[in-house]
C-alpha atoms as a PDB file:
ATOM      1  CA  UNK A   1      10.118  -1.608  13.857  1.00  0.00           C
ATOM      2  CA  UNK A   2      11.186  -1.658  10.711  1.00  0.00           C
ATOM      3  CA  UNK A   3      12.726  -4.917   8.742  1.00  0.00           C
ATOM      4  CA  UNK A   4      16.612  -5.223   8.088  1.00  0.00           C
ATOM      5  CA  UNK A   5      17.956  -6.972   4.833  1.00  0.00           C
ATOM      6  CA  UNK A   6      17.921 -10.222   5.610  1.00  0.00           C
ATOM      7  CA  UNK A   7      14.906 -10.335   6.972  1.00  0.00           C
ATOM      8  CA  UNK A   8      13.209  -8.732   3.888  1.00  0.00           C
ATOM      9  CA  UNK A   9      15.402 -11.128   1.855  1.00  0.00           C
ATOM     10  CA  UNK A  10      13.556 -13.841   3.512  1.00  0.00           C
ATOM     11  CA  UNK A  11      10.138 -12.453   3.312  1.00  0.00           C
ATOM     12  CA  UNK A  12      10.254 -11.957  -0.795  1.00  0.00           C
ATOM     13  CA  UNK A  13      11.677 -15.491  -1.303  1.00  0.00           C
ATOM     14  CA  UNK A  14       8.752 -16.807   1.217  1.00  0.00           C
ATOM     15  CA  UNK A  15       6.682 -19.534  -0.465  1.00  0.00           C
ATOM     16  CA  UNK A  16       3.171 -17.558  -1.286  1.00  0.00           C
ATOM     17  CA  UNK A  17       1.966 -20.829   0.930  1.00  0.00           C
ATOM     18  CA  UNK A  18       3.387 -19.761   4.064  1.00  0.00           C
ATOM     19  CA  UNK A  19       2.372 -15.949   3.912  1.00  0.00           C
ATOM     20  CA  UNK A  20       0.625 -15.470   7.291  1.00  0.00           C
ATOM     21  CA  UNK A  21      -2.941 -15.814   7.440  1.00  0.00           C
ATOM     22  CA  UNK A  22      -4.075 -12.170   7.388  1.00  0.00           C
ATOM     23  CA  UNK A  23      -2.082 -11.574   4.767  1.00  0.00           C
ATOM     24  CA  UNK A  24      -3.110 -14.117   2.453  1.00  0.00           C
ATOM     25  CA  UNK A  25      -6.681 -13.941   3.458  1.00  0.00           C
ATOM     26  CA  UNK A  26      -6.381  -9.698   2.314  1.00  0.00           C
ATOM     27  CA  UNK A  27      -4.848 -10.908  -0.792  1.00  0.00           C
ATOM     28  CA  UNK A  28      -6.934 -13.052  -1.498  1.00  0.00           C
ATOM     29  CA  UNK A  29     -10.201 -11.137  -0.886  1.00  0.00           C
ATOM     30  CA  UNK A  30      -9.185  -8.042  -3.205  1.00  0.00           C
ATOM     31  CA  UNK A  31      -8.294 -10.448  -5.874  1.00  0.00           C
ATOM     32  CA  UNK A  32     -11.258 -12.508  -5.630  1.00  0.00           C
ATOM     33  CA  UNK A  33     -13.343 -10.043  -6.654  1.00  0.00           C
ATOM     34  CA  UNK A  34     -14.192  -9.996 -10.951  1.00  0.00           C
ATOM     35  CA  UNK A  35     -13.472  -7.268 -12.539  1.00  0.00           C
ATOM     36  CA  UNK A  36     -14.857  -7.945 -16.063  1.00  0.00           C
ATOM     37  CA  UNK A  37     -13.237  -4.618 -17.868  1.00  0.00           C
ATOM     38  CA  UNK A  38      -9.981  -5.234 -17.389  1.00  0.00           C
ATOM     39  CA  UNK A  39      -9.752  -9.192 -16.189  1.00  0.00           C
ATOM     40  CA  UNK A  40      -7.132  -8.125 -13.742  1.00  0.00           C
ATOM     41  CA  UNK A  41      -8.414 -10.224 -10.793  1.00  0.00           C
ATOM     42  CA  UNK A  42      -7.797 -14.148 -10.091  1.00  0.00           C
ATOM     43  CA  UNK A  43      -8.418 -15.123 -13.688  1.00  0.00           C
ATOM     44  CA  UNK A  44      -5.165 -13.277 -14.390  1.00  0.00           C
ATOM     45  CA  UNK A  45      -3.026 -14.438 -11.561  1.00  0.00           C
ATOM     46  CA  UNK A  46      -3.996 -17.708 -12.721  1.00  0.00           C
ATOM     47  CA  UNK A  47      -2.456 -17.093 -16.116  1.00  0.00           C
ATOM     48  CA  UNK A  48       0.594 -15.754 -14.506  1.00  0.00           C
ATOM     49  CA  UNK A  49       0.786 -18.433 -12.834  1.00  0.00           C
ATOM     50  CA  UNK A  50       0.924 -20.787 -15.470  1.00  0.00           C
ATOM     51  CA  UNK A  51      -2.963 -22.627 -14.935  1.00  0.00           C
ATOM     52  CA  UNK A  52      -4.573 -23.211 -18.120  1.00  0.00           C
ATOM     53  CA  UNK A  53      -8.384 -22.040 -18.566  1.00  0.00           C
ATOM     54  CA  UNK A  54      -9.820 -25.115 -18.072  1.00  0.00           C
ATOM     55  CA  UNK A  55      -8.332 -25.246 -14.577  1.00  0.00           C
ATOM     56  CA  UNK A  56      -9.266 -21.512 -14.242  1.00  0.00           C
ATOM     57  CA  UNK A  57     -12.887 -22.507 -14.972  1.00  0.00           C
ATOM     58  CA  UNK A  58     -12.853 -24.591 -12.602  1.00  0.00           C
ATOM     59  CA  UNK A  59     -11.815 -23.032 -10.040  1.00  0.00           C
ATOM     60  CA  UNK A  60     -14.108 -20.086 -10.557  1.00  0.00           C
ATOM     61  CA  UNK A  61     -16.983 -22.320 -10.615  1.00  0.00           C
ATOM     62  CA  UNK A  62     -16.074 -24.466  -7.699  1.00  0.00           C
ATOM     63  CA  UNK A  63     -13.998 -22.616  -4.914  1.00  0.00           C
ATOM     64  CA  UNK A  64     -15.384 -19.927  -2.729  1.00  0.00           C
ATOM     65  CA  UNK A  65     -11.427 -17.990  -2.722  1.00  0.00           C
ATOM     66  CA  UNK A  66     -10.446 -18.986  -5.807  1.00  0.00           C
ATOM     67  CA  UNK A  67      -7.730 -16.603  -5.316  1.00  0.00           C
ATOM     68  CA  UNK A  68      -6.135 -19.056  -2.150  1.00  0.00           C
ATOM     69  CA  UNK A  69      -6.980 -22.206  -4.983  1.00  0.00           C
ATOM     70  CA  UNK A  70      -4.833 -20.883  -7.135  1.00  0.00           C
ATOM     71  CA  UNK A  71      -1.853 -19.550  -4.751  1.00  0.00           C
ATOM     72  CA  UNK A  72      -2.165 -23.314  -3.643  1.00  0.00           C
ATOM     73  CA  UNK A  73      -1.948 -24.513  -6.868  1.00  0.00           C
ATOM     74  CA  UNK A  74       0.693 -22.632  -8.224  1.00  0.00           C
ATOM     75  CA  UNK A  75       3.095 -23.036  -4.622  1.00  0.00           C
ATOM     76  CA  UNK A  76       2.787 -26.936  -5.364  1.00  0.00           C
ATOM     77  CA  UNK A  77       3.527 -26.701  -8.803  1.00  0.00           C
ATOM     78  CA  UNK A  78       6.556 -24.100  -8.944  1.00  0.00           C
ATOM     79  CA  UNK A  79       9.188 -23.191  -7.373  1.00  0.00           C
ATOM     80  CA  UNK A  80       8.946 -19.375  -7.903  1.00  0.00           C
ATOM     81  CA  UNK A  81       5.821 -19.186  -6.291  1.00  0.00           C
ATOM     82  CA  UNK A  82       7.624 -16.249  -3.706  1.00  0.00           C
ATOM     83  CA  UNK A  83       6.081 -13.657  -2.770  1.00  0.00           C
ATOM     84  CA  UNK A  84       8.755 -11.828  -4.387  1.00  0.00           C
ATOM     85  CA  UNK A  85       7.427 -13.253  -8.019  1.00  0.00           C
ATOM     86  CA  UNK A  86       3.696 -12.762  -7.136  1.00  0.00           C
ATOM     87  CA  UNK A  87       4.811  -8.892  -6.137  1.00  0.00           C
ATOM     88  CA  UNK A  88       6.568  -8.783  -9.797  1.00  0.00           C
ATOM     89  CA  UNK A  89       3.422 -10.241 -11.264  1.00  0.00           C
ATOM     90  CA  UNK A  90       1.029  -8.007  -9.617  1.00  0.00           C
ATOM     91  CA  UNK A  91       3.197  -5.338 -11.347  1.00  0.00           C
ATOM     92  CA  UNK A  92       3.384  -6.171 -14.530  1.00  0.00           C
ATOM     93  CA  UNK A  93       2.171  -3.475 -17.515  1.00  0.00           C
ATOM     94  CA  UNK A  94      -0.944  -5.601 -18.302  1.00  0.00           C
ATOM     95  CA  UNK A  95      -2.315  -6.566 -14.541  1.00  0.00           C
ATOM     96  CA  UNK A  96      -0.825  -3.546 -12.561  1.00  0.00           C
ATOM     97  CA  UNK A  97      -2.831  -4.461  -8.913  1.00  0.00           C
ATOM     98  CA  UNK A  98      -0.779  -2.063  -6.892  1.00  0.00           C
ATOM     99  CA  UNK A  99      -3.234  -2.309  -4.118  1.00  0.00           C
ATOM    100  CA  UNK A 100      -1.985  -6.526  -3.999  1.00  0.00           C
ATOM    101  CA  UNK A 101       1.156  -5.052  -3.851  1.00  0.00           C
ATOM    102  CA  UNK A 102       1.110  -2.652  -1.141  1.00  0.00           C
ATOM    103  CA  UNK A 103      -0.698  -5.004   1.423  1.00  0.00           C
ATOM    104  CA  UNK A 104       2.313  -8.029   0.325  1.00  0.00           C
ATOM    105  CA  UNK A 105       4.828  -4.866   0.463  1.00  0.00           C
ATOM    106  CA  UNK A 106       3.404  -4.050   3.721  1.00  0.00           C
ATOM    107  CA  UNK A 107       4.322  -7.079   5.074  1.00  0.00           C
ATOM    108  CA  UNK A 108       7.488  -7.789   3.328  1.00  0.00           C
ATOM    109  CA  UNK A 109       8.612  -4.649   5.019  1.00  0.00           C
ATOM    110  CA  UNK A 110       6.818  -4.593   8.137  1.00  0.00           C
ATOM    111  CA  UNK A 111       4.943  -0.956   6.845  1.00  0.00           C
ATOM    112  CA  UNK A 112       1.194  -2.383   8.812  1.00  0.00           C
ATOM    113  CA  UNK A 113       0.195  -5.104  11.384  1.00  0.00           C
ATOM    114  CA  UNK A 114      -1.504  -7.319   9.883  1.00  0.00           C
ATOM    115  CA  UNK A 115      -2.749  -9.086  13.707  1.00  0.00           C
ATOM    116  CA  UNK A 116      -5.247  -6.699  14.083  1.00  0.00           C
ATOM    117  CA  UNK A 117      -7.051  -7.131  10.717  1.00  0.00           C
END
């Protein structure tokens, strides 16, 4: 069934916080994996997000998803934390993690259940 306007509507302006559990937790493992070439993992969602390195640091050292750390951190500390804005991140030129976007996408427009994962 697919999603009408409003519903989607809702779904991109949902606070990355309150993305359903399968969702986040698929987000969160792709992400949460280094990739030391091109840096487009957590390290760079955390700089999207507006963390400094010192709190990136930390997080990498001390958090087993630091990927959900800093999805928490940034939802408490801005507003825009939507899953619309993390979708535009994801896309941007220099981190371009199409495969974050499709699962969110997925969701935002009911493409894949997620229950089953």
């Amino acid at each position: 069934m697919k999603q009408n306007a409003g519903q989607v509507k809702t779904r991109l302006s949902t606070n990355v916080r309150e993305l359903p559990y399968p969702v986040r937790r698929r987000v969160c493992s792709i992400l949460n994996i280094k990739r030391d070439r091109d840096f487009d993992d957590f390290r760079m969602l955390a700089e999207k997000a507006g963390l400094g390195k010192d709190k990136i640091h930390n997080v990498e050292q001390t958090e087993n998803s630091p990927t959900h750390a800093i999805l928490t951190e940034w939802s408490i500390k801005s507003s825009e934390a939507t899953v619309g804005k993390l979708i535009e991140m994801l896309k941007e030129k220099d981190f371009e993690r199409m495969d974050v976007v499709k699962v969110l996408e997925d969701w935002v427009y009911e493409n894949r259940v997620f229950s089953t994962l």
